[in-house]
PDB file of N, CA and C in Angstrom:
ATOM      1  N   UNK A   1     121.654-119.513 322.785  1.00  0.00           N
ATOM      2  CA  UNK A   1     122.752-119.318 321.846  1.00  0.00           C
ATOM      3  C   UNK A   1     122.380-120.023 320.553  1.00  0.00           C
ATOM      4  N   UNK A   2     122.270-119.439 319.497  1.00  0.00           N
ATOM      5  CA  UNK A   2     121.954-119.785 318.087  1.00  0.00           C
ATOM      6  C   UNK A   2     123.430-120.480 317.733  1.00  0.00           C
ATOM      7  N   UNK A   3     123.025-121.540 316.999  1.00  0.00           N
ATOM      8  CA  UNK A   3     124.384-122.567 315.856  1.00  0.00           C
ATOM      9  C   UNK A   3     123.971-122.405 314.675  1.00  0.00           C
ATOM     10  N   UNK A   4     125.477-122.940 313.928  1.00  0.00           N
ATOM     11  CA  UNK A   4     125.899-122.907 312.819  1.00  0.00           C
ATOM     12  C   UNK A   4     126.318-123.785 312.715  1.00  0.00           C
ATOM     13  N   UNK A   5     126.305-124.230 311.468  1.00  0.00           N
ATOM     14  CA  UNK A   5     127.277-125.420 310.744  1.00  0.00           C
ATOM     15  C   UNK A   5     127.639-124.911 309.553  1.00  0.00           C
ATOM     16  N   UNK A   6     129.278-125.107 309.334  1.00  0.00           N
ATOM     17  CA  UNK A   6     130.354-124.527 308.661  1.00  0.00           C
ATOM     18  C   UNK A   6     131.499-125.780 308.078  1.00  0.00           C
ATOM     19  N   UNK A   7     131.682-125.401 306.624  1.00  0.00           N
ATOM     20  CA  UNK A   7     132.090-126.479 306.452  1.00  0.00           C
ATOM     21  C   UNK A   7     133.767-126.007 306.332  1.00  0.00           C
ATOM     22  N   UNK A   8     134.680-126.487 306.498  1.00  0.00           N
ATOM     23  CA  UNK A   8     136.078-125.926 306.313  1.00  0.00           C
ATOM     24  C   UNK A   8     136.994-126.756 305.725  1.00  0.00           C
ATOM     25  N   UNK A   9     137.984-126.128 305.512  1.00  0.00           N
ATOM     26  CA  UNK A   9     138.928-127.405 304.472  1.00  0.00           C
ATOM     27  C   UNK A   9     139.566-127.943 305.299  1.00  0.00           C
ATOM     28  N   UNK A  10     140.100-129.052 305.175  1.00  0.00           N
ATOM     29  CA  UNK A  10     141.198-129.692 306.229  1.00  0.00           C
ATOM     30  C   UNK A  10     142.151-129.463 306.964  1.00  0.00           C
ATOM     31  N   UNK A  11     142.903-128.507 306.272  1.00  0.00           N
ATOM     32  CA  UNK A  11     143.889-127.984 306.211  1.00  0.00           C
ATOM     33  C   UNK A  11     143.767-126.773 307.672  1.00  0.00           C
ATOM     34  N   UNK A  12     142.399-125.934 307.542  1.00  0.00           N
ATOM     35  CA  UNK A  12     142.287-125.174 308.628  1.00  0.00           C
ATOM     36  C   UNK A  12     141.481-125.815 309.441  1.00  0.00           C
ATOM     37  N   UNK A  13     140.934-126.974 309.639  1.00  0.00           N
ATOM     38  CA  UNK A  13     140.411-127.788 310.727  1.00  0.00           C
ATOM     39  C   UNK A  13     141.300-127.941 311.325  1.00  0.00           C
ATOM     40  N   UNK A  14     142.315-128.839 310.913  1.00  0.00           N
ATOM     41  CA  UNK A  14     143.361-129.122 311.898  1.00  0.00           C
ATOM     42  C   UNK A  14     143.980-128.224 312.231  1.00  0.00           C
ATOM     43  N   UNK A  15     144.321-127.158 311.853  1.00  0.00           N
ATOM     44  CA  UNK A  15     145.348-125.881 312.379  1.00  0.00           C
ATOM     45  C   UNK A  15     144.081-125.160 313.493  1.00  0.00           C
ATOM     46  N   UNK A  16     143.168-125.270 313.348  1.00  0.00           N
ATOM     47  CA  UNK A  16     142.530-124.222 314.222  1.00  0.00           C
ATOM     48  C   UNK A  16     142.452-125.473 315.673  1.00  0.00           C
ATOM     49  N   UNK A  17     142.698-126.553 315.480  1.00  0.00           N
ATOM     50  CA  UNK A  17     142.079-128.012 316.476  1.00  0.00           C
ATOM     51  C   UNK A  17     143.148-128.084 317.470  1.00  0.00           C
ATOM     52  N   UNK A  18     144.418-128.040 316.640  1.00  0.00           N
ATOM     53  CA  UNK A  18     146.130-127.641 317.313  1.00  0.00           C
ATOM     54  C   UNK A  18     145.796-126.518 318.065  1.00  0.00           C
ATOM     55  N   UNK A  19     146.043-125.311 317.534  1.00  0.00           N
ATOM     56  CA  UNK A  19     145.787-123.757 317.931  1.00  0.00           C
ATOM     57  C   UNK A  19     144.880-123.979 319.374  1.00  0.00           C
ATOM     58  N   UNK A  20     143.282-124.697 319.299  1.00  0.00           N
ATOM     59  CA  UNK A  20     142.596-124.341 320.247  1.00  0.00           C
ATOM     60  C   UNK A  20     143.172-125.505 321.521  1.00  0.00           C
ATOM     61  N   UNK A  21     143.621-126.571 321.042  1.00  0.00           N
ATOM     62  CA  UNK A  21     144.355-127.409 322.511  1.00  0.00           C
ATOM     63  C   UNK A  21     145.574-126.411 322.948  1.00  0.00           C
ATOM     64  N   UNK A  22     146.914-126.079 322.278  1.00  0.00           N
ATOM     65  CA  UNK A  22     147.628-125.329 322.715  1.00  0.00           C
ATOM     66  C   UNK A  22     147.112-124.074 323.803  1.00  0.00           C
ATOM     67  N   UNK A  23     145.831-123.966 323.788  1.00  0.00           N
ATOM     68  CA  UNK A  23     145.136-122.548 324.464  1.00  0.00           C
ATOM     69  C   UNK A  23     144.489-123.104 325.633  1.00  0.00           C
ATOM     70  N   UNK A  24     144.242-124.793 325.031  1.00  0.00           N
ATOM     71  CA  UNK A  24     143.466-125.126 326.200  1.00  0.00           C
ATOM     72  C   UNK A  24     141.804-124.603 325.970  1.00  0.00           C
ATOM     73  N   UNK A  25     141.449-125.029 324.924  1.00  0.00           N
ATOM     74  CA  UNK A  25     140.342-124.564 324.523  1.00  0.00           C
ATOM     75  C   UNK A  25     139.631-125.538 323.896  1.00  0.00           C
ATOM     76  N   UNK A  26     137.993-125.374 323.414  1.00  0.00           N
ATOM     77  CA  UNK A  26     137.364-126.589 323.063  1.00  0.00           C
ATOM     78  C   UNK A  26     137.776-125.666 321.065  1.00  0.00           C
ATOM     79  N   UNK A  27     137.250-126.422 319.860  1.00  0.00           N
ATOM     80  CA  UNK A  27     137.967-125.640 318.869  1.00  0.00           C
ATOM     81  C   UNK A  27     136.613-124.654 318.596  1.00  0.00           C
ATOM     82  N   UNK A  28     135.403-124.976 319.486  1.00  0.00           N
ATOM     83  CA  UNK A  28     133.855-124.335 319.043  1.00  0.00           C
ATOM     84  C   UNK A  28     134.366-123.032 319.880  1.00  0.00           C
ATOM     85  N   UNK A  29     134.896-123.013 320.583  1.00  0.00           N
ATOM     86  CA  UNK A  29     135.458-121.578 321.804  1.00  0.00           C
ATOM     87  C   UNK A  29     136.647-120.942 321.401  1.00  0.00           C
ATOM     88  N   UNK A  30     137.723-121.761 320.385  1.00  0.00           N
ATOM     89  CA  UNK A  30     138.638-121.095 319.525  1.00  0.00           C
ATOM     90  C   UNK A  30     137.916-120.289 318.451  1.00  0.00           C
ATOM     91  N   UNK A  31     137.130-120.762 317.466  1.00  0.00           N
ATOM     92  CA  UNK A  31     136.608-120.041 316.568  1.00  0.00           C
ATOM     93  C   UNK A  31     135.458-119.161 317.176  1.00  0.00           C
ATOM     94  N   UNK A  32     134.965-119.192 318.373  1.00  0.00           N
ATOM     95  CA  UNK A  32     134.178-117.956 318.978  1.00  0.00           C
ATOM     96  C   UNK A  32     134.879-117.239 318.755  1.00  0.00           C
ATOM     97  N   UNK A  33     135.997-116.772 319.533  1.00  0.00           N
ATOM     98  CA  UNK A  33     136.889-115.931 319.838  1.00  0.00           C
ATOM     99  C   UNK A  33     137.436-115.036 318.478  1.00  0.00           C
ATOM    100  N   UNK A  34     137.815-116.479 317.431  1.00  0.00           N
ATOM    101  CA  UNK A  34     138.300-115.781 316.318  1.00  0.00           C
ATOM    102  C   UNK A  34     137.076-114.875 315.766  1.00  0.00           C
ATOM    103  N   UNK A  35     135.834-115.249 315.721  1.00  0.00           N
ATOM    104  CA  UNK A  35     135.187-114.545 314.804  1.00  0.00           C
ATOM    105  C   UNK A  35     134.927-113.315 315.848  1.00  0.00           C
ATOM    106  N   UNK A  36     134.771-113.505 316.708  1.00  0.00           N
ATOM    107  CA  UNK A  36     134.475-111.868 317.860  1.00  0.00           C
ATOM    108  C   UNK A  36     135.711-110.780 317.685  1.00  0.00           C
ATOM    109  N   UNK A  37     137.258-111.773 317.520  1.00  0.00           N
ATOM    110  CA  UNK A  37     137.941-110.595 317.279  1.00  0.00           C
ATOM    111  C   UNK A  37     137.931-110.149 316.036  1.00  0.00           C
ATOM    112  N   UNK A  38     137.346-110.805 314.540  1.00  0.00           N
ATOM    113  CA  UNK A  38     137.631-109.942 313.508  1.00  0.00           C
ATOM    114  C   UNK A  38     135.889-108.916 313.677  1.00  0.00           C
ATOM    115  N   UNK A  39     135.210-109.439 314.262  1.00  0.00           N
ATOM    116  CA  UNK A  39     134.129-108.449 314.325  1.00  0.00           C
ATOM    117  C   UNK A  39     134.430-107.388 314.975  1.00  0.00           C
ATOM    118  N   UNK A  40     135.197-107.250 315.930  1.00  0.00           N
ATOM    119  CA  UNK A  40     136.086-105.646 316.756  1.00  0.00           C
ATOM    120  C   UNK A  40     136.924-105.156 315.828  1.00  0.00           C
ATOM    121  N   UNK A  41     138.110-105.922 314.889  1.00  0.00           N
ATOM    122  CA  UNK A  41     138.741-104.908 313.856  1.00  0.00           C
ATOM    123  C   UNK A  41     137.487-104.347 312.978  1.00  0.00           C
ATOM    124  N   UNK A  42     136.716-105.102 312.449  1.00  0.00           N
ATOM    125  CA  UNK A  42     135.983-105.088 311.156  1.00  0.00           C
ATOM    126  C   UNK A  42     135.476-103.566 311.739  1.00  0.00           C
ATOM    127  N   UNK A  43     134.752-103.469 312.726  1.00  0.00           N
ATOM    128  CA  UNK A  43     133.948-102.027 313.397  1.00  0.00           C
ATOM    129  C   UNK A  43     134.792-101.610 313.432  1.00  0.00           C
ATOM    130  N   UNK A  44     135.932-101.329 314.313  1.00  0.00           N
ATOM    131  CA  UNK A  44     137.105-100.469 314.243  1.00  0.00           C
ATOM    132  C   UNK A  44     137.751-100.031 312.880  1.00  0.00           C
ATOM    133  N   UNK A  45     137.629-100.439 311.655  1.00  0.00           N
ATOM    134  CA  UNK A  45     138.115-100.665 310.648  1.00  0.00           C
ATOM    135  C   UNK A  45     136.747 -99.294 309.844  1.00  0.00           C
ATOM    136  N   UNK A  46     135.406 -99.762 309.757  1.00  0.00           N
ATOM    137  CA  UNK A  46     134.517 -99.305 308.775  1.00  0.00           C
ATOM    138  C   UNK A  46     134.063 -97.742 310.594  1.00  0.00           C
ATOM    139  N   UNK A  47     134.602 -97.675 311.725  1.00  0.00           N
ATOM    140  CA  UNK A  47     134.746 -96.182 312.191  1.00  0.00           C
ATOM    141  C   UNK A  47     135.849 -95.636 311.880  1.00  0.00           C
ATOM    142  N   UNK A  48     137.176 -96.004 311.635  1.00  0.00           N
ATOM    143  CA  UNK A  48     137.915 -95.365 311.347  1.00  0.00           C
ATOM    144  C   UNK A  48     137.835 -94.366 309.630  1.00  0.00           C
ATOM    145  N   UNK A  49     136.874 -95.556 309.259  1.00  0.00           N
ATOM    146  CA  UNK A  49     136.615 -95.191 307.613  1.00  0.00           C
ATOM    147  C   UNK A  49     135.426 -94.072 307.946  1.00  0.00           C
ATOM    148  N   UNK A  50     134.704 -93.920 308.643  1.00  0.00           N
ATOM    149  CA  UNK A  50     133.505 -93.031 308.877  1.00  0.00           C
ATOM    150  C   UNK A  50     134.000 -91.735 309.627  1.00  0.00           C
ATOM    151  N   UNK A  51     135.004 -91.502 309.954  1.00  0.00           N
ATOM    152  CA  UNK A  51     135.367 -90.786 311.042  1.00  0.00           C
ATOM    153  C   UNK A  51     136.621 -89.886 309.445  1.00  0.00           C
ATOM    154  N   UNK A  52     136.766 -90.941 308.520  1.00  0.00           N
ATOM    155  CA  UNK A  52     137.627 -90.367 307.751  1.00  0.00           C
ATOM    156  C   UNK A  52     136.889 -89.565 306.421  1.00  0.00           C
ATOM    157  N   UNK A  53     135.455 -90.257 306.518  1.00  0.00           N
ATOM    158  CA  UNK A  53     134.987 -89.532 305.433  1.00  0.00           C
ATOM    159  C   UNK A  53     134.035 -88.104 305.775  1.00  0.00           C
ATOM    160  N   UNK A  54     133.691 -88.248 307.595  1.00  0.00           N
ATOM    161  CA  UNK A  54     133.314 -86.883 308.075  1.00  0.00           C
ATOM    162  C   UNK A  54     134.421 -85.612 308.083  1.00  0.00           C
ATOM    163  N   UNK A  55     135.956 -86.360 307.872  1.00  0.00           N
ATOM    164  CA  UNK A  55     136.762 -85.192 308.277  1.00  0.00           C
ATOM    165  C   UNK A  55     137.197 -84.991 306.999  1.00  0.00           C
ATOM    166  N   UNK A  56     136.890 -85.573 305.842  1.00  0.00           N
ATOM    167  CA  UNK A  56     136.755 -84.586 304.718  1.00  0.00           C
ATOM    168  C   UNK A  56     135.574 -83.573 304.139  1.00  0.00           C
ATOM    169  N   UNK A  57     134.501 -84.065 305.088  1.00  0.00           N
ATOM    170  CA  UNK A  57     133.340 -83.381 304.567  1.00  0.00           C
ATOM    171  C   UNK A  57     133.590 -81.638 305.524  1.00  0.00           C
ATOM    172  N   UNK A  58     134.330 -81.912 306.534  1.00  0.00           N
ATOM    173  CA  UNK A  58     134.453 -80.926 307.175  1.00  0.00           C
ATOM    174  C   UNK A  58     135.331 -80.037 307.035  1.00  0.00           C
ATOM    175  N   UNK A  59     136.694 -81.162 306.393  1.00  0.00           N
ATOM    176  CA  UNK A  59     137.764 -80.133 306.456  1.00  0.00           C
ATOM    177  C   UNK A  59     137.199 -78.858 305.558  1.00  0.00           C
ATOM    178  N   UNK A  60     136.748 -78.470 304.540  1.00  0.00           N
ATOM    179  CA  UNK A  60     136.937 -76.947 304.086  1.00  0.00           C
ATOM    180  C   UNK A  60     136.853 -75.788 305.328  1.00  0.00           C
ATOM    181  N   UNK A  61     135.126 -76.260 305.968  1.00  0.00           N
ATOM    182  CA  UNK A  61     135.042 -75.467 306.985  1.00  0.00           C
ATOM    183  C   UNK A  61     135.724 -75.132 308.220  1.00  0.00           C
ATOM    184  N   UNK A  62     136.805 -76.097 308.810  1.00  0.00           N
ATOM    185  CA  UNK A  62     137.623 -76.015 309.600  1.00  0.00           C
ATOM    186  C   UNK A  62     138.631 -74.889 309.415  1.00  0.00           C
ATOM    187  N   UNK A  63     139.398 -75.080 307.423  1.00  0.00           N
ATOM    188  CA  UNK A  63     140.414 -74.490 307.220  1.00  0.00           C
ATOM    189  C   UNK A  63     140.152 -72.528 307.727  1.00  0.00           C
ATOM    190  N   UNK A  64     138.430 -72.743 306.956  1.00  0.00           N
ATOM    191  CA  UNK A  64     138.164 -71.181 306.387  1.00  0.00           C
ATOM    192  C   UNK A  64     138.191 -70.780 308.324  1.00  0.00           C
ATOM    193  N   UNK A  65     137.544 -71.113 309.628  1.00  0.00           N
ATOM    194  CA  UNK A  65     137.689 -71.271 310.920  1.00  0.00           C
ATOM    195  C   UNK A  65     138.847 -71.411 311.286  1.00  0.00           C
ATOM    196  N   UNK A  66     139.745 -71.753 310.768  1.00  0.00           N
ATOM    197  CA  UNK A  66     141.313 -71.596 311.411  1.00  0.00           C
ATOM    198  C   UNK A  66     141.790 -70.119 310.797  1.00  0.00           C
ATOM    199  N   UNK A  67     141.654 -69.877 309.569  1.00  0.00           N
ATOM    200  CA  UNK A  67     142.177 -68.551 308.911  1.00  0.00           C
ATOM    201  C   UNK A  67     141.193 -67.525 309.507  1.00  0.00           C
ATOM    202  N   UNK A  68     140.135 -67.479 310.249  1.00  0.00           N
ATOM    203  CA  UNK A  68     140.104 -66.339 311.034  1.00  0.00           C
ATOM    204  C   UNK A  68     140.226 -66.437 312.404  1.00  0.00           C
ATOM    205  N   UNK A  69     140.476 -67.308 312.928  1.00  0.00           N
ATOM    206  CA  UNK A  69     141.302 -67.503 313.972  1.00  0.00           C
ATOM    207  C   UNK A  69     142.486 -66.643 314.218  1.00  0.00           C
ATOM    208  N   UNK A  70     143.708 -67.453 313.098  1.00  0.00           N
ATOM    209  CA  UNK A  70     144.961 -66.790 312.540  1.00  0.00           C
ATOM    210  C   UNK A  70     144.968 -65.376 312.247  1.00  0.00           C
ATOM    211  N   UNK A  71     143.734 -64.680 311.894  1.00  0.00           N
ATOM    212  CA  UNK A  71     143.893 -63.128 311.637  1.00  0.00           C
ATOM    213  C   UNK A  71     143.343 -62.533 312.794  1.00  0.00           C
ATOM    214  N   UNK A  72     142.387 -62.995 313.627  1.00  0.00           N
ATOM    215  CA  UNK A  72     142.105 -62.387 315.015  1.00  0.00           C
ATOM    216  C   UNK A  72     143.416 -62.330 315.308  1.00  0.00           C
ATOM    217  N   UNK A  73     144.357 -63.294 315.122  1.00  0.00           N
ATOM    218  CA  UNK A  73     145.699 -63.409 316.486  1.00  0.00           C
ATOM    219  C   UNK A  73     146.400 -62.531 316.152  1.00  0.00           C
ATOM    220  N   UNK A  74     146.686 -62.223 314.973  1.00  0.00           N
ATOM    221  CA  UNK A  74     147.833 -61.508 313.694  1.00  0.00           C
ATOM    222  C   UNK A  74     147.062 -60.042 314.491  1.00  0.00           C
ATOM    223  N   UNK A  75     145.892 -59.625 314.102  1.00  0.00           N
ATOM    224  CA  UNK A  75     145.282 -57.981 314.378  1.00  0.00           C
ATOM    225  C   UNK A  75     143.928 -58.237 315.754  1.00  0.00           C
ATOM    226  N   UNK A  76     144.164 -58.178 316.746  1.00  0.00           N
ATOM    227  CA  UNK A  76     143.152 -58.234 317.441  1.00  0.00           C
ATOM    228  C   UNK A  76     142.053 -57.372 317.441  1.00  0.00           C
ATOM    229  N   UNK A  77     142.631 -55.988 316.755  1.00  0.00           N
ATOM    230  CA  UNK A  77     141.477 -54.889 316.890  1.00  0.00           C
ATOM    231  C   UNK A  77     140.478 -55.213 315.782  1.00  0.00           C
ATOM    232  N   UNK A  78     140.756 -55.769 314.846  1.00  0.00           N
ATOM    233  CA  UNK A  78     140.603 -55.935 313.688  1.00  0.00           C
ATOM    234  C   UNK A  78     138.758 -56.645 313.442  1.00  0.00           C
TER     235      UNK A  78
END
C-alpha cells in the first residue's frame, strides 16, 4: 500500500478525527473511505457525462429509425 502525506486545516482535522471515532474508525480509514467514495461518484459522474454525449451523437440517427418505424406501422404494404 503506497502513502501520502497531506496537509489539512484544522478545522477539517478535527471534524474528520470526531466523524472517524463516532464510526469507530482509525481517521487514516475515515479518509480511505472518503476518498474511495468520491472516486465512485466522480466515475459515475464523467459515465453519466459520456453516455450523455454518445446519445447526442446518436440521437439524429435514432429519430430518422424511429420515423420509419412509425410509417412501416401507419402502411405496412408500403
Amino acid at each position: 500500500m503506497g502513502a501520502i502525506s497531506i496537509k489539512l486545516p484544522d478545522d477539517l482535522l478535527e471534524t474528520s478525527g470526531r466523524c472517524a471515532e463516532a464510526l469507530n474508525l482509525s481517521r487514516a480509514e475515515y479518509i480511505r473511505r472518503a476518498i474511495a467514495r468520491m472516486n465512485r461518484a466522480t466515475r459515475a459522474r464523467l459515465r453519466a457525462k459520456r453516455l450523455a454525449e454518445v446519445s447526442r451523437k446518436v440521437r439524429k440517427e435514432s429519430l430518422r429509425v424511429n420515423a420509419e418505424f412509425a410509417a412501416i406501422e401507419q402502411d405496412p404494404d408500403a
